[in-house]
C-alpha atoms as a PDB file:
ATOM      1  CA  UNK A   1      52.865  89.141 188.407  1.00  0.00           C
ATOM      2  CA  UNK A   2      55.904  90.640 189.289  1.00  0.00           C
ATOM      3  CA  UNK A   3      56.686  94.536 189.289  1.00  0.00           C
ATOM      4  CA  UNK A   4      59.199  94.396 186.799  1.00  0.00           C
ATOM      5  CA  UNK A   5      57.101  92.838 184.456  1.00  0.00           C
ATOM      6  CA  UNK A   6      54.120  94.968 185.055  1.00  0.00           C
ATOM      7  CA  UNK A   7      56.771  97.984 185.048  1.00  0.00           C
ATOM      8  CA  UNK A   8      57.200  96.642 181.220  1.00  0.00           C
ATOM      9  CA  UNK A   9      54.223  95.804 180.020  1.00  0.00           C
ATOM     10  CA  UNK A  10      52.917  99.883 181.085  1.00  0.00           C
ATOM     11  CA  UNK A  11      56.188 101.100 179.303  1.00  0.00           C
ATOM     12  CA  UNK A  12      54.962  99.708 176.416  1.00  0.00           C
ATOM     13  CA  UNK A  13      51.540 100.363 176.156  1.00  0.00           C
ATOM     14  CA  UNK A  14      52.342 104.066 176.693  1.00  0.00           C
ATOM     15  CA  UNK A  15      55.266 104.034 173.919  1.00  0.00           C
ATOM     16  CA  UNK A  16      51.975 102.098 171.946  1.00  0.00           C
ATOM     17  CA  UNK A  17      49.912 105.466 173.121  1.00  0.00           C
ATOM     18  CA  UNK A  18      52.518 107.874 172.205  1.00  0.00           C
ATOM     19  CA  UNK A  19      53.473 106.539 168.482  1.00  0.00           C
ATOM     20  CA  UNK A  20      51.639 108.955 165.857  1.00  0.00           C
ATOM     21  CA  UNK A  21      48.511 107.152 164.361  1.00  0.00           C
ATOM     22  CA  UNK A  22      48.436 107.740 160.596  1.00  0.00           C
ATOM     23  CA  UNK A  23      44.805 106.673 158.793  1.00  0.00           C
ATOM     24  CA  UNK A  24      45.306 104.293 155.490  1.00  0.00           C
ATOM     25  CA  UNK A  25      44.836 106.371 152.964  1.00  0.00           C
ATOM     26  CA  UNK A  26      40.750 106.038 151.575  1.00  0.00           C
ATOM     27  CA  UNK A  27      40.324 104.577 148.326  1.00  0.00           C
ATOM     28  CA  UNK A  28      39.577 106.862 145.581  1.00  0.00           C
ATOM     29  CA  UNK A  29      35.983 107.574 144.570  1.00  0.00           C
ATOM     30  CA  UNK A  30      36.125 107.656 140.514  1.00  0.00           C
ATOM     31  CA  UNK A  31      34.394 110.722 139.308  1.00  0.00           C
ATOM     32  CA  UNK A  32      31.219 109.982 137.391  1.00  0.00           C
ATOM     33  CA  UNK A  33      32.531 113.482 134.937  1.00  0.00           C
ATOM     34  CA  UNK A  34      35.946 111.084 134.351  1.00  0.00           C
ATOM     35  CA  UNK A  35      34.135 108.105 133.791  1.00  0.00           C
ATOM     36  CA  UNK A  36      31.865 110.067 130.860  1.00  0.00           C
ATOM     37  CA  UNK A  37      35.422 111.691 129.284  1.00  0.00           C
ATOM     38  CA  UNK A  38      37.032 108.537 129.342  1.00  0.00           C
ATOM     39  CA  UNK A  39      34.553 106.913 127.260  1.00  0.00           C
ATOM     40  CA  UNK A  40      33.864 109.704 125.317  1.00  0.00           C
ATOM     41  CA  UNK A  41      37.450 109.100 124.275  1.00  0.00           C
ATOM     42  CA  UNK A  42      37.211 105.468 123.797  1.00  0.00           C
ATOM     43  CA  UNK A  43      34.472 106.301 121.622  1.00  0.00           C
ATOM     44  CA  UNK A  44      36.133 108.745 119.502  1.00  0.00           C
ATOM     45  CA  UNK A  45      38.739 106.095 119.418  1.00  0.00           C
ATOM     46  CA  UNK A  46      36.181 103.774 118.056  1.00  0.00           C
ATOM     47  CA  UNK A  47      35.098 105.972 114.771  1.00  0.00           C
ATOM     48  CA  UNK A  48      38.348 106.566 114.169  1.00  0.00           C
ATOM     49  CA  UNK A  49      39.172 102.708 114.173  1.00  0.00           C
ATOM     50  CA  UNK A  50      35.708 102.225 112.047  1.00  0.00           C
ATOM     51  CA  UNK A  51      36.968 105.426 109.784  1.00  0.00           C
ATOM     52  CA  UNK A  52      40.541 103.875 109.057  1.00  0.00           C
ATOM     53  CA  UNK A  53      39.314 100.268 108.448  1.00  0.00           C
ATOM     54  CA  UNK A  54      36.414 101.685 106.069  1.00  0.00           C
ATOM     55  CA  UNK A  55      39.462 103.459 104.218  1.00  0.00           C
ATOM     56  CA  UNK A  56      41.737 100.428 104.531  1.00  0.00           C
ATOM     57  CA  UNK A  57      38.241  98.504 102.713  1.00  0.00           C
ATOM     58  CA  UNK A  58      37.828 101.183 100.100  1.00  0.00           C
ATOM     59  CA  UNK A  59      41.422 100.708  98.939  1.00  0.00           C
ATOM     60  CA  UNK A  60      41.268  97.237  98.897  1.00  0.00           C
ATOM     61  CA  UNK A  61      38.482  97.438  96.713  1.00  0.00           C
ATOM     62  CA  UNK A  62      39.599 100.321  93.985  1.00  0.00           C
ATOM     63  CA  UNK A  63      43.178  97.993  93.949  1.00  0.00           C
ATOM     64  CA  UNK A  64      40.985  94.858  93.408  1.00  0.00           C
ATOM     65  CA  UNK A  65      39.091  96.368  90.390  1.00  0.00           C
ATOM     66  CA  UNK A  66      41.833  97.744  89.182  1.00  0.00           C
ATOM     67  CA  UNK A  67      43.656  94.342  89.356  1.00  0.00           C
ATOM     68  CA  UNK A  68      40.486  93.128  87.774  1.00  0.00           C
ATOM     69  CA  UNK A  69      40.351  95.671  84.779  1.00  0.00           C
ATOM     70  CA  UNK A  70      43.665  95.272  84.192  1.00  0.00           C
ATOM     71  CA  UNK A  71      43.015  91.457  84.154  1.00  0.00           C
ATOM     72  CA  UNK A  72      40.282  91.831  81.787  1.00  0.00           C
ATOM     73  CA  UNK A  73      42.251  94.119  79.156  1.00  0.00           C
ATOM     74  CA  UNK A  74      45.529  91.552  79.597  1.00  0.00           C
ATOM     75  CA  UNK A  75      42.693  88.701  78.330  1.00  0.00           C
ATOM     76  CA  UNK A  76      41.179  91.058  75.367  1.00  0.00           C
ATOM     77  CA  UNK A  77      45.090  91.770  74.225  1.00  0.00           C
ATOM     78  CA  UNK A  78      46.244  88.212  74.630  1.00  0.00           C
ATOM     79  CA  UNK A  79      42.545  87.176  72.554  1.00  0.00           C
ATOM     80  CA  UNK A  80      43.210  90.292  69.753  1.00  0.00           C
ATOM     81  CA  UNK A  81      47.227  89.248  69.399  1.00  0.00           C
ATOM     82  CA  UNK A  82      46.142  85.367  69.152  1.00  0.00           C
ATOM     83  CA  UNK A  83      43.394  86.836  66.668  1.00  0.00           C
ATOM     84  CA  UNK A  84      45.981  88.903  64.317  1.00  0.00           C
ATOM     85  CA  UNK A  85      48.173  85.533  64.485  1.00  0.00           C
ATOM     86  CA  UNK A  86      45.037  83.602  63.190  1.00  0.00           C
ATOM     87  CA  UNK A  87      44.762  86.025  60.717  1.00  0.00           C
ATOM     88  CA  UNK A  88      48.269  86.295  59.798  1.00  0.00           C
ATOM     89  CA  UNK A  89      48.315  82.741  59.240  1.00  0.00           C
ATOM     90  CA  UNK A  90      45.075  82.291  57.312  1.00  0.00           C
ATOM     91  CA  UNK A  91      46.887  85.477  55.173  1.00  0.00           C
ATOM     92  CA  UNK A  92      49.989  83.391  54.407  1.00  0.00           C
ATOM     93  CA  UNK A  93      48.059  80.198  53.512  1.00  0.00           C
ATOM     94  CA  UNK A  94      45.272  81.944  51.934  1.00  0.00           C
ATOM     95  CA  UNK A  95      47.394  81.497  48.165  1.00  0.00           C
ATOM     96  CA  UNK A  96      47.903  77.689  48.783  1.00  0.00           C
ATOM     97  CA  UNK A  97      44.430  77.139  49.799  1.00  0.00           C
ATOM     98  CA  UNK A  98      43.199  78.992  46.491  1.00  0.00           C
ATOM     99  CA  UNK A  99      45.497  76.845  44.196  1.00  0.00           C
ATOM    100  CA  UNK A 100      43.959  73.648  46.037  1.00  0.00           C
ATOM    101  CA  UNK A 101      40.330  75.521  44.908  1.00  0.00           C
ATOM    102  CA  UNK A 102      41.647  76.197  41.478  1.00  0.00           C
ATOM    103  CA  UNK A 103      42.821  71.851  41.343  1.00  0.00           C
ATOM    104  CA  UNK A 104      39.447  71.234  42.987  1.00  0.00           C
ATOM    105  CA  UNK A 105      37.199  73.279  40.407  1.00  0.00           C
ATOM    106  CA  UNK A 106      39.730  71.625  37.108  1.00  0.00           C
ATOM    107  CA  UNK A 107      39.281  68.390  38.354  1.00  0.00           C
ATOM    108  CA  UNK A 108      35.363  68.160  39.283  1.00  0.00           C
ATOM    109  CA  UNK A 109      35.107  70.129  35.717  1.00  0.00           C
ATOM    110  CA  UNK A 110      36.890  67.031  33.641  1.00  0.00           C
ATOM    111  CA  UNK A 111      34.761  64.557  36.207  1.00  0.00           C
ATOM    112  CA  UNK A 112      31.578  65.934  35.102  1.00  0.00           C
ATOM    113  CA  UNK A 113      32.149  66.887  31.316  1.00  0.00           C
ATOM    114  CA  UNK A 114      30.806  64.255  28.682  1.00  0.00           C
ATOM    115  CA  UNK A 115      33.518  61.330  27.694  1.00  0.00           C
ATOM    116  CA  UNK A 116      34.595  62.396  24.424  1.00  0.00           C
ATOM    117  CA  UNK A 117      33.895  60.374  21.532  1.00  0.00           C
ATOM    118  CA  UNK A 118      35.962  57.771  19.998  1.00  0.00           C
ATOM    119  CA  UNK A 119      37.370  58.002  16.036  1.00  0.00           C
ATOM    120  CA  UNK A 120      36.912  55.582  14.082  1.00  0.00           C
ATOM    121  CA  UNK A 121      40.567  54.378  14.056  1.00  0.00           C
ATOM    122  CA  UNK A 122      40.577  54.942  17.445  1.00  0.00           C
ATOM    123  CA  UNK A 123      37.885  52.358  17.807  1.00  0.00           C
ATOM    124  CA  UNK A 124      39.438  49.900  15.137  1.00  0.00           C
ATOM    125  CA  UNK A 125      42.819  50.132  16.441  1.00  0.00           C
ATOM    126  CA  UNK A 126      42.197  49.949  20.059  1.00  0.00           C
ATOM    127  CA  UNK A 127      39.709  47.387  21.794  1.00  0.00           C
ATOM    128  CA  UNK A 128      36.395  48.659  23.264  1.00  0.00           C
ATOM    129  CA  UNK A 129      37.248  46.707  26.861  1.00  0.00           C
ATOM    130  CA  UNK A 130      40.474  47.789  26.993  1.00  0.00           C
ATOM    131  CA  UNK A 131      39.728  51.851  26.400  1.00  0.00           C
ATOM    132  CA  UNK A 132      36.835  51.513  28.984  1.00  0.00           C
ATOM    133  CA  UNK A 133      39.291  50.357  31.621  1.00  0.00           C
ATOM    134  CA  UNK A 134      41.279  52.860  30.922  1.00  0.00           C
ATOM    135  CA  UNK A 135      38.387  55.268  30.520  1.00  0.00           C
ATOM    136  CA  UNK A 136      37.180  53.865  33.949  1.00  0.00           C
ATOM    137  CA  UNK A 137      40.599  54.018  35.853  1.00  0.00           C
ATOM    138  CA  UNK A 138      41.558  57.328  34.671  1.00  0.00           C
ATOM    139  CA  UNK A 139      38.012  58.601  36.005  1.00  0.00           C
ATOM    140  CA  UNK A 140      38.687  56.642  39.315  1.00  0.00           C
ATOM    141  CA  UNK A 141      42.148  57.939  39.765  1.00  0.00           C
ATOM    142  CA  UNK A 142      40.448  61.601  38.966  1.00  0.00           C
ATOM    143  CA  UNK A 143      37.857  60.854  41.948  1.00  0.00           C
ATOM    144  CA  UNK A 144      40.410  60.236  44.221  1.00  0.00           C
ATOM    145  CA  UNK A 145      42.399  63.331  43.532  1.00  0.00           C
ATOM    146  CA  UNK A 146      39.360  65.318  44.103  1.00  0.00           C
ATOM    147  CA  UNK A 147      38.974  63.122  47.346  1.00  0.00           C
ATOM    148  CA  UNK A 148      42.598  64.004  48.526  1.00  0.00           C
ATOM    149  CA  UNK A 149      42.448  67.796  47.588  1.00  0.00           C
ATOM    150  CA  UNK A 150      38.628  68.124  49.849  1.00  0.00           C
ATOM    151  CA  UNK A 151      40.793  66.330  52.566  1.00  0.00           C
ATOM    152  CA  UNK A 152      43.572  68.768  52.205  1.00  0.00           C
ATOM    153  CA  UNK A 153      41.333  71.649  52.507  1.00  0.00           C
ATOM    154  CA  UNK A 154      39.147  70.385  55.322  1.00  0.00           C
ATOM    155  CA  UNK A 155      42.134  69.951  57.338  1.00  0.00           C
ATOM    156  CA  UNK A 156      43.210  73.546  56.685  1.00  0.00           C
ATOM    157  CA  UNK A 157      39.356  74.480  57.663  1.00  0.00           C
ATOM    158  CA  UNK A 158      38.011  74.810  54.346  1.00  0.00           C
ATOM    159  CA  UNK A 159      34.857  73.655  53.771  1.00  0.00           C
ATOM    160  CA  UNK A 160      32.734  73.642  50.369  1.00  0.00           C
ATOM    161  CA  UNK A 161      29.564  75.099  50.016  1.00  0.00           C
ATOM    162  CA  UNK A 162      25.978  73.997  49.611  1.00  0.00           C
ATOM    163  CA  UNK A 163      24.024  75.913  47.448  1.00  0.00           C
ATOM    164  CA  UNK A 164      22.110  73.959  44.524  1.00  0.00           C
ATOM    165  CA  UNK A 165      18.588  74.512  45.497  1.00  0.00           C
ATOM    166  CA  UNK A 166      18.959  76.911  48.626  1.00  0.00           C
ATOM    167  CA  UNK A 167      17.713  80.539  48.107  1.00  0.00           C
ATOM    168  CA  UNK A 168      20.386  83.553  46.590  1.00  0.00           C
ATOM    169  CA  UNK A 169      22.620  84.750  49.290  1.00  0.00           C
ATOM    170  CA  UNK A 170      24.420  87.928  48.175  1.00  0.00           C
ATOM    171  CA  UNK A 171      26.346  87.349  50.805  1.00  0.00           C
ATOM    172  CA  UNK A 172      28.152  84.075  50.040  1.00  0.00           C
ATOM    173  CA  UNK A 173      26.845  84.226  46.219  1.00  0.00           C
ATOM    174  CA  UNK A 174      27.618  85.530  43.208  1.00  0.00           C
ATOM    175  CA  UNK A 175      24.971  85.489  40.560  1.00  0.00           C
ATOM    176  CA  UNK A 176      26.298  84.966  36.910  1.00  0.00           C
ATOM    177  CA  UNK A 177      23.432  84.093  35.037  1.00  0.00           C
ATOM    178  CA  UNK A 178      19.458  83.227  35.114  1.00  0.00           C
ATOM    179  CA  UNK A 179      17.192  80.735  34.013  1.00  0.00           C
ATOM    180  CA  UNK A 180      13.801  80.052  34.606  1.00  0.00           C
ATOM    181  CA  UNK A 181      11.893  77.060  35.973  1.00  0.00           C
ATOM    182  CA  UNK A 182       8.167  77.764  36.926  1.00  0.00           C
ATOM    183  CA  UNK A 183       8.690  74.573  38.696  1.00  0.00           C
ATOM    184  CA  UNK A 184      11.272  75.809  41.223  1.00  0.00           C
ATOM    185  CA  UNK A 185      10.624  79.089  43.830  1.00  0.00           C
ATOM    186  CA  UNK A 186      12.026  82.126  42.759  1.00  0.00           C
ATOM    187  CA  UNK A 187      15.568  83.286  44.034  1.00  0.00           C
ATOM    188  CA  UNK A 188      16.543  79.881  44.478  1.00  0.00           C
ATOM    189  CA  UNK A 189      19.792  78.641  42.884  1.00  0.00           C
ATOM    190  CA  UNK A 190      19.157  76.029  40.274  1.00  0.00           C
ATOM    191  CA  UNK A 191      23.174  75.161  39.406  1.00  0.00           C
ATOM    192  CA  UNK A 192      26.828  76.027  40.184  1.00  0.00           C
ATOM    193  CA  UNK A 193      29.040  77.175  37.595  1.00  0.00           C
ATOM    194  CA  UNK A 194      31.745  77.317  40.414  1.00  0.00           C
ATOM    195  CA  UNK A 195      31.867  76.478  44.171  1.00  0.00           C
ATOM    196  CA  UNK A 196      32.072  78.462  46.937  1.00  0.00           C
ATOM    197  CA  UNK A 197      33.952  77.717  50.316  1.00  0.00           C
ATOM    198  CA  UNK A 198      33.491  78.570  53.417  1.00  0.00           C
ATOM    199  CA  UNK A 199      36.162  78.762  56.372  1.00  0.00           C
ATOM    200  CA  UNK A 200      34.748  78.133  59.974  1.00  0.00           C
ATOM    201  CA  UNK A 201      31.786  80.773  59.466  1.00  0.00           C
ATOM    202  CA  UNK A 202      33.428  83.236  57.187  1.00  0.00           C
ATOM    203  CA  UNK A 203      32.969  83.030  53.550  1.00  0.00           C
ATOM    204  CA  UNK A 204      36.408  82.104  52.027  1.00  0.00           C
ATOM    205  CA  UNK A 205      35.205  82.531  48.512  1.00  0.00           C
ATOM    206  CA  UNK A 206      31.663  83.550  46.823  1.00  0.00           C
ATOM    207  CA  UNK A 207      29.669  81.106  44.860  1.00  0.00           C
ATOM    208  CA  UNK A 208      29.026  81.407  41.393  1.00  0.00           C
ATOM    209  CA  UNK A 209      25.749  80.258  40.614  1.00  0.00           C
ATOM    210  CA  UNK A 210      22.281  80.635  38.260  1.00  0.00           C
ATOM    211  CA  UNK A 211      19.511  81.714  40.033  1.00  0.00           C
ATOM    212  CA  UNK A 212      16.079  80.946  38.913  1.00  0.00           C
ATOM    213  CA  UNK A 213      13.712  84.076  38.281  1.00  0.00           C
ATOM    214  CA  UNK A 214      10.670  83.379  36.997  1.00  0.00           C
ATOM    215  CA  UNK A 215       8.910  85.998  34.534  1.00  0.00           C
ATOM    216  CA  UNK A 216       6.023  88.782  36.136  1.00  0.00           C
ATOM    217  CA  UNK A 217       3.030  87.931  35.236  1.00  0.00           C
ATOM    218  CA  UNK A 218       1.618  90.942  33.041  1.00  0.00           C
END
């Protein structure tokens, strides 16, 4: 080795020696205290988090029963209005539906009355076959009137009632009379002088009937 090159290489080993040394900076040691605050923080965080979303869930429900209440009364309005229509309806037809009644109890009155009795020029004048088809017709066209007005009313809901035999019912019966039958219970209805009707389960008009009561024994 030369002397200029040692002459350099001892230059800069002593310009190495010379430069200031700084240490790296040490890493910093966390602090067991900080570590407790922060997660003392995180914590309080937390309930406040829980807190919020338990308020958020409380709201939700109180709106949602609310909705639902609100639901609920919407149905029993929309069920009362559809109700007064009903009744509205039933109000308007309620006069027709009494005529029909009034048609009904005239002709099942003529269908079970006696057949009057011929006169003696009646019978002379006019054959026997020939009245009883008449006689016969007019009884069949009857029958079918009768037929047609029960249709008419069972299509407006109108149903007649069945009480021959069944026991008094103040509630759908009107007692007009009394016989006795020692053969039959007491209270029970032994004839109709006139029909009642029901509509669906309500009683549309009473029926007015003879009830069998049988005499106390002394």
């Amino acid at each position: 080795m030369d002397g200029q090159l040692k002459e350099e290489l001892i230059e800069q080993f002593r310009a190495y020696l010379e430069t200031a040394w700084i240490p790296d900076e040490p890493e910093k040691i966390i602090d067991q205290m900080d570590l407790f605050n922060e997660l003392a923080g995180l914590k309080t965080e937390v309930r406040i988090e829980s807190r919020q979303l338990k308020g958020a869930l409380d709201d939700f429900r109180l709106a949602f029963t609310s909705l639902d209440t609100a639901h609920q009364d919407m149905s029993k309005m929309l069920n009362h209005i559809k109700q007064q229509e009903r009744d509205a309806a039933r109000a308007e037809l309620k006069p027709v539906l009494l005529g029909l009644i009034e048609l009904h109890d005239r002709v099942e009155a003529g269908l079970s009355g006696t057949m009057p009795k011929m006169s003696f020029f009646q019978r002379l004048f006019a054959g026997t076959n020939s009245s009883e088809k008449w006689l016969q017709g007019h009884l069949e066209g009857q029958k079918m009137t009768l037929g047609r007005v029960l249709d008419l009313l069972n299509q407006c809901g109108i149903l007649p009632m069945d009480s021959i035999g069944k026991r008094f019912d103040p509630n759908c019966m009107k007692a007009v009379g009394f016989l006795s039958d020692p053969q039959r219970e007491n209270g029970v209805v032994l004839r109709e002088n006139r029909k009642g009707f029901w509509q669906g389960e309500r009683n549309f008009r009473p029926a007015e009937v003879i009830v069998n009561k049988l005499e106390e024994k002394v």
